[in-house]
PDB file of N, CA and C in Angstrom:
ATOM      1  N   UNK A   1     -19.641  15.761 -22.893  1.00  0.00           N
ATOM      2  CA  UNK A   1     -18.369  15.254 -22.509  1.00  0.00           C
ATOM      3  C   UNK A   1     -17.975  14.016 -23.311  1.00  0.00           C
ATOM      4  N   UNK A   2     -19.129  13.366 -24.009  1.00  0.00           N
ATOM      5  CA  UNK A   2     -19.003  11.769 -24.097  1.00  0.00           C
ATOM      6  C   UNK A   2     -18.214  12.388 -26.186  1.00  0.00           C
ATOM      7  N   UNK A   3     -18.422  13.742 -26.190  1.00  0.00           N
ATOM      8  CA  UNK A   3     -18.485  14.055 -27.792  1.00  0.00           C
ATOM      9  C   UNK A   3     -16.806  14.768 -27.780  1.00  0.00           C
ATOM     10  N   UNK A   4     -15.933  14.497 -27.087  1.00  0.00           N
ATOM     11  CA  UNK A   4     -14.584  15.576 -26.897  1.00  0.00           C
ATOM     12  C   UNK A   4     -13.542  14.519 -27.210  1.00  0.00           C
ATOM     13  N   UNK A   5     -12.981  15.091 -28.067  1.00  0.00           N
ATOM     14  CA  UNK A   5     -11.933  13.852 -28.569  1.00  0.00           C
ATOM     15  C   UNK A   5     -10.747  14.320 -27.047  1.00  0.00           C
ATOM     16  N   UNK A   6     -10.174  12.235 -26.878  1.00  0.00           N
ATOM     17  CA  UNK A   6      -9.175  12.189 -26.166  1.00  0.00           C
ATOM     18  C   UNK A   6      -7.550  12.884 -26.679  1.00  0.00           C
ATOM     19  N   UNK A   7      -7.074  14.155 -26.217  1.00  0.00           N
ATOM     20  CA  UNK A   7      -5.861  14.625 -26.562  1.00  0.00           C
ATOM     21  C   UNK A   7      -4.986  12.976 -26.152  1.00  0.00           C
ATOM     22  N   UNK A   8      -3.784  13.149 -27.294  1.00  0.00           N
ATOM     23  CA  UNK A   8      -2.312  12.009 -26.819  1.00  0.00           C
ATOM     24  C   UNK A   8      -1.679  13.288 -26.115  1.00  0.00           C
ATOM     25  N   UNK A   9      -0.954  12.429 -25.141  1.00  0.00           N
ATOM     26  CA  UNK A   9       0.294  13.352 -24.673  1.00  0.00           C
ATOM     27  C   UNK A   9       1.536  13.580 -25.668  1.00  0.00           C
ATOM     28  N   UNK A  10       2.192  14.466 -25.399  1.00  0.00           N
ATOM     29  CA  UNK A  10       2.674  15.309 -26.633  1.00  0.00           C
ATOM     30  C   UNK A  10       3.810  14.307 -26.674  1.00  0.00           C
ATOM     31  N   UNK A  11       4.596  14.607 -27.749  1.00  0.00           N
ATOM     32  CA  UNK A  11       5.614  13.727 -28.292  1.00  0.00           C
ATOM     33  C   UNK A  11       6.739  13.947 -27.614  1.00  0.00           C
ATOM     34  N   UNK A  12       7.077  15.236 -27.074  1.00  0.00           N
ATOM     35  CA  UNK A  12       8.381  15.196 -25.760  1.00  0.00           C
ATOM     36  C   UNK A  12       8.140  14.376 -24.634  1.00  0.00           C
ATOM     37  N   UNK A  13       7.137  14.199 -24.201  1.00  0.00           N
ATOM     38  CA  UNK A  13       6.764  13.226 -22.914  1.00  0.00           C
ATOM     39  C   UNK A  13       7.447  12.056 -23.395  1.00  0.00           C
ATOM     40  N   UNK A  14       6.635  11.680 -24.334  1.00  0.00           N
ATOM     41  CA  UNK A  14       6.803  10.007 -24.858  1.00  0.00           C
ATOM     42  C   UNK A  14       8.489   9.514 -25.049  1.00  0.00           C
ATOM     43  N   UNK A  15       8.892  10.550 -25.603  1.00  0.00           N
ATOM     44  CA  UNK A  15      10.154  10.404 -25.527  1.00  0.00           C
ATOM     45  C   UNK A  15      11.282   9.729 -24.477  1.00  0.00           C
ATOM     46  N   UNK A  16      10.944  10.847 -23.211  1.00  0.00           N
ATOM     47  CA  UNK A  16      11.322  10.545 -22.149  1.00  0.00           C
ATOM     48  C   UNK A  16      10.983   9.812 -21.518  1.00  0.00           C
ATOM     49  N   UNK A  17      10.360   8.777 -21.937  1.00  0.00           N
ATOM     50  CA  UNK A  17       9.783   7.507 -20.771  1.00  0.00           C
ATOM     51  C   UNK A  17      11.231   6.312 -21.221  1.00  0.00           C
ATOM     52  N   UNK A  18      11.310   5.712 -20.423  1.00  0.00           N
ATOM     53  CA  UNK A  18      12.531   4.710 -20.147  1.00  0.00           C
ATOM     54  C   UNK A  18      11.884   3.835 -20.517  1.00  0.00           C
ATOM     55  N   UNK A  19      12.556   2.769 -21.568  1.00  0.00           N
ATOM     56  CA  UNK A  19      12.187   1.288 -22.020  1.00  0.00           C
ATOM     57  C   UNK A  19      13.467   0.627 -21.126  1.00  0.00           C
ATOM     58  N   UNK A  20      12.581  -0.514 -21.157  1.00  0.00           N
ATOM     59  CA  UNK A  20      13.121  -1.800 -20.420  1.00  0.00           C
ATOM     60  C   UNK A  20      12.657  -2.520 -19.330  1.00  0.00           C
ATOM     61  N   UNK A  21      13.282  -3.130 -18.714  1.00  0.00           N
ATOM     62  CA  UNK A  21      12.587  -3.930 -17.049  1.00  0.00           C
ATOM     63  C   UNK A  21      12.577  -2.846 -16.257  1.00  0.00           C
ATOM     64  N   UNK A  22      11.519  -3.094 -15.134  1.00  0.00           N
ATOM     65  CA  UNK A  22      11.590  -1.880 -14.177  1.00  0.00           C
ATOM     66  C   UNK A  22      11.752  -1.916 -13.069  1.00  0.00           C
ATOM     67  N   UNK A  23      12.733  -1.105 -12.242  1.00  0.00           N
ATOM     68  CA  UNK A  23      13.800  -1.428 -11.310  1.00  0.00           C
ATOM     69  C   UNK A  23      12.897  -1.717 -10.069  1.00  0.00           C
ATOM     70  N   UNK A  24      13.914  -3.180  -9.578  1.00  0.00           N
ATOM     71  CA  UNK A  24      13.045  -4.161  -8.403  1.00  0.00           C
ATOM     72  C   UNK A  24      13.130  -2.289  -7.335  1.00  0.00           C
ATOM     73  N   UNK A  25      11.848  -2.898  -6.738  1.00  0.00           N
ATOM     74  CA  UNK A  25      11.858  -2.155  -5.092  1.00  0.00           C
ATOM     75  C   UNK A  25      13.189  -2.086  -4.297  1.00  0.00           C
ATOM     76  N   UNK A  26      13.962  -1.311  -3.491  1.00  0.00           N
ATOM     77  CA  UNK A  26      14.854  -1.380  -2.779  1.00  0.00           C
ATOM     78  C   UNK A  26      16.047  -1.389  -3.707  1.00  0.00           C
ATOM     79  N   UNK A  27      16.584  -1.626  -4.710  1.00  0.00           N
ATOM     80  CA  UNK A  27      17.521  -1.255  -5.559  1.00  0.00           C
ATOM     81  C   UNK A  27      17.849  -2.759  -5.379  1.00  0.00           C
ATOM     82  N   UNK A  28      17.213  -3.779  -5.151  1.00  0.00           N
ATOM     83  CA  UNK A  28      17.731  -5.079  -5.598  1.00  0.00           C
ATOM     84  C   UNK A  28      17.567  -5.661  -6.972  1.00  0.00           C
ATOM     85  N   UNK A  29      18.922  -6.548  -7.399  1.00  0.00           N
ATOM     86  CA  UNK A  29      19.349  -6.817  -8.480  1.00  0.00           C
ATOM     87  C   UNK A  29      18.802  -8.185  -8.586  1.00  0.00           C
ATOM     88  N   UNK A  30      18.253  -8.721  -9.589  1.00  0.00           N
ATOM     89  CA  UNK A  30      17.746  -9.729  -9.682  1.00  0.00           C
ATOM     90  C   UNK A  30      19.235 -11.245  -9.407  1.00  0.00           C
ATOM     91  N   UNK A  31      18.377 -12.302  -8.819  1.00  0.00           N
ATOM     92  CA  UNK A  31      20.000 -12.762  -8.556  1.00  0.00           C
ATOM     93  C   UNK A  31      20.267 -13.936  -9.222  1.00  0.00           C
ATOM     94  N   UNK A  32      21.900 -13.548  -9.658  1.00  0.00           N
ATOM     95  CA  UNK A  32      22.898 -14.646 -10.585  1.00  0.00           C
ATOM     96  C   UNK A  32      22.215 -15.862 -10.270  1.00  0.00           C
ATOM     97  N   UNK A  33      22.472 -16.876 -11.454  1.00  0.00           N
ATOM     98  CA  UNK A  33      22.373 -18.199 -11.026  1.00  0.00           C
ATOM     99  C   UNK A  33      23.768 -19.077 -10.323  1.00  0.00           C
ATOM    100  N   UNK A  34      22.980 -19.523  -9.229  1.00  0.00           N
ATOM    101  CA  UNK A  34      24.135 -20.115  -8.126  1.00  0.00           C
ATOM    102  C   UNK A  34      24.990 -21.800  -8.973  1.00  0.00           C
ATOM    103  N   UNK A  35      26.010 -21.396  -8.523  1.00  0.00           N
ATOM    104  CA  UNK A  35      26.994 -22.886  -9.239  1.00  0.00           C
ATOM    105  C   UNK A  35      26.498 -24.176  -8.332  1.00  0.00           C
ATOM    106  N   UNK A  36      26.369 -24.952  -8.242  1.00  0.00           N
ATOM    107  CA  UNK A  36      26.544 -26.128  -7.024  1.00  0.00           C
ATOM    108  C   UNK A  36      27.281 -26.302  -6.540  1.00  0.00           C
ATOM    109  N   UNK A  37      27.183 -26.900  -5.076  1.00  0.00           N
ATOM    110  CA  UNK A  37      28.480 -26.777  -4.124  1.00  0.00           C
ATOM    111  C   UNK A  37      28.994 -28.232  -4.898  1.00  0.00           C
ATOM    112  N   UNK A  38      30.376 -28.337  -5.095  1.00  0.00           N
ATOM    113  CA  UNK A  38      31.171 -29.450  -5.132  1.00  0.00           C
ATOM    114  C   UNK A  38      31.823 -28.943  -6.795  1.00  0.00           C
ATOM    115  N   UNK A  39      31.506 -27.724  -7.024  1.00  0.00           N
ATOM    116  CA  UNK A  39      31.474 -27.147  -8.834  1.00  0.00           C
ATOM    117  C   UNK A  39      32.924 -26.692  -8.949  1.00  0.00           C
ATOM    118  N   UNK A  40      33.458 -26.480  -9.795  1.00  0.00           N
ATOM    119  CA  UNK A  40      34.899 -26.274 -10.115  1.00  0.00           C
ATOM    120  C   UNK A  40      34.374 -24.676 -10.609  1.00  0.00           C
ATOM    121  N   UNK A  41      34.787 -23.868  -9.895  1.00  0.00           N
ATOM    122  CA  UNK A  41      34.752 -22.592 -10.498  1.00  0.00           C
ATOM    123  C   UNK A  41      35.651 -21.227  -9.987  1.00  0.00           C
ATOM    124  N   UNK A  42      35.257 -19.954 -11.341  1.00  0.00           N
ATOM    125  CA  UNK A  42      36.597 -19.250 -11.489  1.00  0.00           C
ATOM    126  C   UNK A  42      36.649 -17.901 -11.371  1.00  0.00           C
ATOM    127  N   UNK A  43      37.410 -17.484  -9.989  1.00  0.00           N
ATOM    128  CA  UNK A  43      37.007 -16.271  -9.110  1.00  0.00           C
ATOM    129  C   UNK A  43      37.618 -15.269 -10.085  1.00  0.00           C
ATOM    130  N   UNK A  44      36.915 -14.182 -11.071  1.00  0.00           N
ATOM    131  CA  UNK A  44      37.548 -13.434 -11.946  1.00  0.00           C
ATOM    132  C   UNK A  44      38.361 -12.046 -11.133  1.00  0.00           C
ATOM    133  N   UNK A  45      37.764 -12.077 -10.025  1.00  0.00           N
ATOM    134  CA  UNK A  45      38.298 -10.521  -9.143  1.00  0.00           C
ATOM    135  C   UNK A  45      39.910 -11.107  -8.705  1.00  0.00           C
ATOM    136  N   UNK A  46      39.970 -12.227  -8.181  1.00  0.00           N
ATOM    137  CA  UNK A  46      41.454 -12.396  -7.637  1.00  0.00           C
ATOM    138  C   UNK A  46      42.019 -13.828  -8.329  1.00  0.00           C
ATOM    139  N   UNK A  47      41.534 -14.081 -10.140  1.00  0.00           N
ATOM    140  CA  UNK A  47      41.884 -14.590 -11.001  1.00  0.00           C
ATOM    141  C   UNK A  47      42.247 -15.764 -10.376  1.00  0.00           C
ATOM    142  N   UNK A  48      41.459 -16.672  -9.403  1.00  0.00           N
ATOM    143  CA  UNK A  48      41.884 -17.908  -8.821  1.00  0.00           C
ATOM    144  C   UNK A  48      41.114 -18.894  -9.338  1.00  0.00           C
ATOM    145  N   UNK A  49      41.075 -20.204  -9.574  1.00  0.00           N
ATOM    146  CA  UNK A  49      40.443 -21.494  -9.546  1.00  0.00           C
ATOM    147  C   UNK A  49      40.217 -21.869  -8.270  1.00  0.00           C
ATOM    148  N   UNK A  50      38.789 -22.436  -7.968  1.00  0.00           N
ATOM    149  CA  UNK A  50      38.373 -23.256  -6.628  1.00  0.00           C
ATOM    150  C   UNK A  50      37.509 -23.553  -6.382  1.00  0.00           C
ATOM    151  N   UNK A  51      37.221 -24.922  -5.474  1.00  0.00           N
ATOM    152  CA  UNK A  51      35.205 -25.421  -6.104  1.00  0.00           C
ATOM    153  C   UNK A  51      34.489 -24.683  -5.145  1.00  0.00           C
ATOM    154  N   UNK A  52      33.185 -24.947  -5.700  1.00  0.00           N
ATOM    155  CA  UNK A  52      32.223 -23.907  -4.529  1.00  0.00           C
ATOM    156  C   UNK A  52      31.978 -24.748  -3.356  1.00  0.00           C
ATOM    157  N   UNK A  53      32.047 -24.077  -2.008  1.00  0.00           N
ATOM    158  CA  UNK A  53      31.690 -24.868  -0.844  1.00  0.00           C
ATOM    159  C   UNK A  53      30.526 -24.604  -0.190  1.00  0.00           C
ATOM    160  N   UNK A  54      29.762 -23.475  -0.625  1.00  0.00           N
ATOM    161  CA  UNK A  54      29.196 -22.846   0.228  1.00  0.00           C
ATOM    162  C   UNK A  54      28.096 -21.476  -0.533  1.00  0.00           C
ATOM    163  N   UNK A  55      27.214 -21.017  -0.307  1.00  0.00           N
ATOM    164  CA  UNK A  55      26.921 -19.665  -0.543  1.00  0.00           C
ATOM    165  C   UNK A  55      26.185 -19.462   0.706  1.00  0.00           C
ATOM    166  N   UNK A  56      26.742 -18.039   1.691  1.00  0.00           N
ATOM    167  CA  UNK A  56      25.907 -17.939   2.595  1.00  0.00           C
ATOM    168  C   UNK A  56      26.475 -16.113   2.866  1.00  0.00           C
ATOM    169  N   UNK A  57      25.169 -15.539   3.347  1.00  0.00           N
ATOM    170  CA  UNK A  57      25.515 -14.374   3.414  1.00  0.00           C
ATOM    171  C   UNK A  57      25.586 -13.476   2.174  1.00  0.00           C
ATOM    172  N   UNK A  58      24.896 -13.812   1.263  1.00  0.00           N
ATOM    173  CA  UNK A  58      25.499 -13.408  -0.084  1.00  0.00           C
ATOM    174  C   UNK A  58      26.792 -13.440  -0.838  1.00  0.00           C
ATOM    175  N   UNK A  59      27.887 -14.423  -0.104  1.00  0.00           N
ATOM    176  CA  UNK A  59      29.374 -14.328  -0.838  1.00  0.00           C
ATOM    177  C   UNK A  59      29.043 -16.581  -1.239  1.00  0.00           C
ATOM    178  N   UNK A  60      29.823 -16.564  -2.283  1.00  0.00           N
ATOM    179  CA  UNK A  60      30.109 -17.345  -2.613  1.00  0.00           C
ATOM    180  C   UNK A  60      31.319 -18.282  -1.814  1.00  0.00           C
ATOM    181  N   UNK A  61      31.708 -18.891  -0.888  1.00  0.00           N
ATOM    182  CA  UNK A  61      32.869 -20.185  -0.486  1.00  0.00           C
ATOM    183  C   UNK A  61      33.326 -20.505  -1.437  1.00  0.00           C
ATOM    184  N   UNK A  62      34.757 -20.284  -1.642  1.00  0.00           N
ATOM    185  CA  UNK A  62      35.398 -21.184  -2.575  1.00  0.00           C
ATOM    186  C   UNK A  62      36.548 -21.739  -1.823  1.00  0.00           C
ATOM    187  N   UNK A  63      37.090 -22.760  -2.570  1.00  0.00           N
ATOM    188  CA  UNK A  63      38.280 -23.557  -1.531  1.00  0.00           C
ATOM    189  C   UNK A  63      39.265 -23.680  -2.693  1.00  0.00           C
ATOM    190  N   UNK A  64      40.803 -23.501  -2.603  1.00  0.00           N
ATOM    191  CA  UNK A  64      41.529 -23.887  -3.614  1.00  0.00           C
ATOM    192  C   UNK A  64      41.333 -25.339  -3.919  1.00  0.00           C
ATOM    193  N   UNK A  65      41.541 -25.923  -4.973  1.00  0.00           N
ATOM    194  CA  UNK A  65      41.256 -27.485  -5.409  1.00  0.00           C
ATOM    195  C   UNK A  65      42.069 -28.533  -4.516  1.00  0.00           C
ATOM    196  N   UNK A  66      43.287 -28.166  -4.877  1.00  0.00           N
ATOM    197  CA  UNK A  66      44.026 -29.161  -3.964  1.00  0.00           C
ATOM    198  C   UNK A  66      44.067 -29.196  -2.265  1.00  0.00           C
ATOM    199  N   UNK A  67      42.928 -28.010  -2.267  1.00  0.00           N
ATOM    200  CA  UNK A  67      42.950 -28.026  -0.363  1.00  0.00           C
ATOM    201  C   UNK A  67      43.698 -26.612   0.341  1.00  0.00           C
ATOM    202  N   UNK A  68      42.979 -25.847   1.128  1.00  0.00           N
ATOM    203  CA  UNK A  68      44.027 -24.729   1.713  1.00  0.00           C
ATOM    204  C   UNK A  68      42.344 -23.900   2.307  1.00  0.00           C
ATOM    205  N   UNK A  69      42.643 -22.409   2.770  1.00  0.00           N
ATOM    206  CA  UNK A  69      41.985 -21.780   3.101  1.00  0.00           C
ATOM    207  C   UNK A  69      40.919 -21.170   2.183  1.00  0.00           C
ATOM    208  N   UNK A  70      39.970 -21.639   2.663  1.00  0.00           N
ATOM    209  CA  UNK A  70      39.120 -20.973   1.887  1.00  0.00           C
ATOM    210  C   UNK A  70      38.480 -19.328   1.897  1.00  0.00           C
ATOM    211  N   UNK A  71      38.054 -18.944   0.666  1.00  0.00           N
ATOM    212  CA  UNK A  71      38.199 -17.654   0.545  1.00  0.00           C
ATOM    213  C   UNK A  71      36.476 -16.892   0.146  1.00  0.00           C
ATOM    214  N   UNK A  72      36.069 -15.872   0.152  1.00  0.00           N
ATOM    215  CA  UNK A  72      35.102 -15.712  -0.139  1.00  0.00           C
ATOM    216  C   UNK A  72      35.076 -14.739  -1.185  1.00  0.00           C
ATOM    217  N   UNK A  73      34.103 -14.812  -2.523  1.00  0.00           N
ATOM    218  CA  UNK A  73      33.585 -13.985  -3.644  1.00  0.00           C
ATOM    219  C   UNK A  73      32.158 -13.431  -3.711  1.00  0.00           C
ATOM    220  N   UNK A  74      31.925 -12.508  -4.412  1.00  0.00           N
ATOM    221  CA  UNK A  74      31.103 -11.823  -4.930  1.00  0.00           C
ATOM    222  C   UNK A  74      30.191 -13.096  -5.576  1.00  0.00           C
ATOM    223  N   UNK A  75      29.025 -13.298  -5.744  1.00  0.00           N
ATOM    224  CA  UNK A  75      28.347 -14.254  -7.178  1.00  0.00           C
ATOM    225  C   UNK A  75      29.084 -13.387  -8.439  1.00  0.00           C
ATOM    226  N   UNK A  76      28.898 -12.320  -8.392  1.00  0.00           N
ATOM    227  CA  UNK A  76      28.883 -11.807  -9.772  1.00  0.00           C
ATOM    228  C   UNK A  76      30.255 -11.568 -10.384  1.00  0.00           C
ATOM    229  N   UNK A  77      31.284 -11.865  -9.897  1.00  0.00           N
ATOM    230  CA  UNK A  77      32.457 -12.621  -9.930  1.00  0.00           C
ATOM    231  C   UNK A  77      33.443 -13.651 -10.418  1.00  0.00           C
ATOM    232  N   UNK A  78      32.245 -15.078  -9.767  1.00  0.00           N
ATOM    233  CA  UNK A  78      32.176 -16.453  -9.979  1.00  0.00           C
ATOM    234  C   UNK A  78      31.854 -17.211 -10.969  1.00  0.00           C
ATOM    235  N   UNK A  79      32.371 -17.618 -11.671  1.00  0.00           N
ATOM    236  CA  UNK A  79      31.926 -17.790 -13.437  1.00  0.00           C
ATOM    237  C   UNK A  79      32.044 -19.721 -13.282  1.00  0.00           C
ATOM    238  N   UNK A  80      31.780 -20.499 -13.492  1.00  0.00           N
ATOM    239  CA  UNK A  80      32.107 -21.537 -14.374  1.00  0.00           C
ATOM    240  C   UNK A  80      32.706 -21.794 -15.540  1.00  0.00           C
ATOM    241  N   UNK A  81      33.692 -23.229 -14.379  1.00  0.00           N
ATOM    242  CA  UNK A  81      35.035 -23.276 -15.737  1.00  0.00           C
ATOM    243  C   UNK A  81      34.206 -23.433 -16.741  1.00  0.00           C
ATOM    244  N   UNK A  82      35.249 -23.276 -18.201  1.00  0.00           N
ATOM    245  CA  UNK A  82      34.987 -23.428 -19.152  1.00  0.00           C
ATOM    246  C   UNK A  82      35.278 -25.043 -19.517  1.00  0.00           C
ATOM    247  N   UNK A  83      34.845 -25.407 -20.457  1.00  0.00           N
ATOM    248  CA  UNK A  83      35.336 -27.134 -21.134  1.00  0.00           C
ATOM    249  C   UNK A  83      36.921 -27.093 -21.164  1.00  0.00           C
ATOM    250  N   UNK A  84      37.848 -26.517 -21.289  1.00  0.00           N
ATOM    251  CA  UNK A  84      39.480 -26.539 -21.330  1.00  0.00           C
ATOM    252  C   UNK A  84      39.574 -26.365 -19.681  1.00  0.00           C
ATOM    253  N   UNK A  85      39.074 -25.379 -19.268  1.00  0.00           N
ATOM    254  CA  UNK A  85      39.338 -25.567 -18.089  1.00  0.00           C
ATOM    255  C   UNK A  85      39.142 -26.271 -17.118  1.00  0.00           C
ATOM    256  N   UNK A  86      37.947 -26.890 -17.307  1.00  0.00           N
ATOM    257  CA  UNK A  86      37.787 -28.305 -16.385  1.00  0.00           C
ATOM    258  C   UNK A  86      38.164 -29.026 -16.864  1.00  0.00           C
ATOM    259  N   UNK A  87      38.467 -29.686 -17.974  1.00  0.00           N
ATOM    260  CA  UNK A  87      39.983 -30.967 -18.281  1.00  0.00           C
ATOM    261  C   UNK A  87      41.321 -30.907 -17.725  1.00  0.00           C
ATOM    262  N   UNK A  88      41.415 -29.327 -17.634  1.00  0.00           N
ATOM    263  CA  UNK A  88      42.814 -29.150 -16.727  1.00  0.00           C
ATOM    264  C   UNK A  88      42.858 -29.065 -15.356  1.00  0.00           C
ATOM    265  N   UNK A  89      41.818 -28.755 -15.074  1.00  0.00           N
ATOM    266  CA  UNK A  89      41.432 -29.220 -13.825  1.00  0.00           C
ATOM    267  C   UNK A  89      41.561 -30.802 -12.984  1.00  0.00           C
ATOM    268  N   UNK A  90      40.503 -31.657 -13.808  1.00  0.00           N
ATOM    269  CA  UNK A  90      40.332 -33.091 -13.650  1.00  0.00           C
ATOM    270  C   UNK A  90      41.786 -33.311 -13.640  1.00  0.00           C
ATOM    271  N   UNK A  91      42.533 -33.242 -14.817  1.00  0.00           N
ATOM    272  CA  UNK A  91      44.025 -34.032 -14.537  1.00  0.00           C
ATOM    273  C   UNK A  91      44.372 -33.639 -13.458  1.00  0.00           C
ATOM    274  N   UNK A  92      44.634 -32.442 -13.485  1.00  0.00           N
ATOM    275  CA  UNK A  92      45.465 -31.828 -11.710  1.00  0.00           C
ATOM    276  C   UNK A  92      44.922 -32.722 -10.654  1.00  0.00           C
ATOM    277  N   UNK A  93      44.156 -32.889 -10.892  1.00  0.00           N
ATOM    278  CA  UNK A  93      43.200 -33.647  -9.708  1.00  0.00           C
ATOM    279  C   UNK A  93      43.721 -34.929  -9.856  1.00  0.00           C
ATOM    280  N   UNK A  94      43.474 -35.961 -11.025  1.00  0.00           N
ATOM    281  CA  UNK A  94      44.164 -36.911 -11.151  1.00  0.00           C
ATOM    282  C   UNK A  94      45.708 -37.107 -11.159  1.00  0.00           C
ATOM    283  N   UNK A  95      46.513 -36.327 -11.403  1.00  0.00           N
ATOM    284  CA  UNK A  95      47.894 -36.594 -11.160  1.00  0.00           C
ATOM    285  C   UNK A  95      48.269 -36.462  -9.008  1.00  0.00           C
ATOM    286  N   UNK A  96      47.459 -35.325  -8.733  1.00  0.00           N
ATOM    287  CA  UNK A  96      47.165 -34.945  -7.309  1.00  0.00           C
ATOM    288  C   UNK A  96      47.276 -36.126  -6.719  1.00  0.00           C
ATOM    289  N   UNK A  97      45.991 -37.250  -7.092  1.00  0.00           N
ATOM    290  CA  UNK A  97      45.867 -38.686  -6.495  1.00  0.00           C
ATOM    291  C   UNK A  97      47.002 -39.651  -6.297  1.00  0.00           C
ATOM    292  N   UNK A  98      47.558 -39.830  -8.204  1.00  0.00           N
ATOM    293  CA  UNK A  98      48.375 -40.587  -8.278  1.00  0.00           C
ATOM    294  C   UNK A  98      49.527 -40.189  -7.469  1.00  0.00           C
ATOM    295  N   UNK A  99      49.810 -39.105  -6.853  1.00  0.00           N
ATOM    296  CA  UNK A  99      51.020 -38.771  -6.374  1.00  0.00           C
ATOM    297  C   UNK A  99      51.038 -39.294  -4.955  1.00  0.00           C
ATOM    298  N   UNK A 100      49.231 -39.068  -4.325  1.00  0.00           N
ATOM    299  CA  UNK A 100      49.416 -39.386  -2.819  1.00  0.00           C
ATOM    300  C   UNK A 100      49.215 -40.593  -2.580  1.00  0.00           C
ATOM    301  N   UNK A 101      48.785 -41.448  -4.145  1.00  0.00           N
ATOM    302  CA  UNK A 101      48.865 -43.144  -4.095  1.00  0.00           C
ATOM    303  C   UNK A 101      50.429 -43.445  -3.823  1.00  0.00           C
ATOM    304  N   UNK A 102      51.401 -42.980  -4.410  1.00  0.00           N
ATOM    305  CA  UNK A 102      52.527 -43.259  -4.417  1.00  0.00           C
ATOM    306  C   UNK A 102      53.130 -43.217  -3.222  1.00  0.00           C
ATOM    307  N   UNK A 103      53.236 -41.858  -2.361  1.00  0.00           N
ATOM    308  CA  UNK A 103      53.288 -41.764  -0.867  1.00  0.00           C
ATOM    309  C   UNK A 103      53.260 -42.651   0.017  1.00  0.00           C
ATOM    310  N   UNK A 104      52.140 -43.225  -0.503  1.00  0.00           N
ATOM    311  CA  UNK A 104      50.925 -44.526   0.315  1.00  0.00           C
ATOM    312  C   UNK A 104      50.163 -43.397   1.269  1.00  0.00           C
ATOM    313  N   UNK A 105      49.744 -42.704   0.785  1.00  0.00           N
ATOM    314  CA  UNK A 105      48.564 -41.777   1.849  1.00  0.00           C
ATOM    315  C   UNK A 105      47.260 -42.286   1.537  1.00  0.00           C
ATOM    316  N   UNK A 106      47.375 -42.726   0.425  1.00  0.00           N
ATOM    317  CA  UNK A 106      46.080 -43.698  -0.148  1.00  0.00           C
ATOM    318  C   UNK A 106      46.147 -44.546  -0.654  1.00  0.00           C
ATOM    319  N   UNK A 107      45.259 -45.883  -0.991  1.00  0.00           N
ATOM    320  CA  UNK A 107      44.965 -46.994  -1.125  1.00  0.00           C
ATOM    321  C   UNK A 107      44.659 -46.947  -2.544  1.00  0.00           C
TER     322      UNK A 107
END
């Protein structure tokens, strides 16, 4: 027995074997990296801006910037602004202020 050469499996087998990572147990997807709550970010499904408040349940909290109801996303969805987009952001935010300084709603 020790004198019998080892056969390879034939070259159609080999073929058919799947390269790559191999799929988690239960059909779970390995998971996105989470934004931080207080993050300026950009819901691509219902094309909105709004920071993160929250992740619970698997949906992402987002809140519009200037304040309103908050809404819930997918992670895989939820992108982080880009550098143009958080400058346009910050101003909104800063003109936002200066406006409710003016009011006198703030100090």
């Amino acid at each position: 027995m020790s004198s019998e050469k080892r056969q390879e499996a034939p070259l159609a087998s080999r073929e058919n074997r799947t390269t790559g990572p191999t799929p988690r147990p239960g059909g779970a997807e390995p998971e996105t990296t989470r934004l931080p709550v207080g993050r300026p970010a950009y819901d691509t499904r219902r094309e909105r801006r709004g920071v993160v408040m929250d992740h619970q349940d698997g949906f992402v909290w987002l809140r519009p910037e200037g304040g309103g109801t908050e809404w819930t996303a997918r992670p895989g969805d939820v992108r982080p602004l880009n550098v143009r987009e958080a400058a346009e952001a910050l101003m909104w935010a800063r003109v936002a202020r200066a406006n409710a300084r003016s009011r006198g709603e703030v100090l």
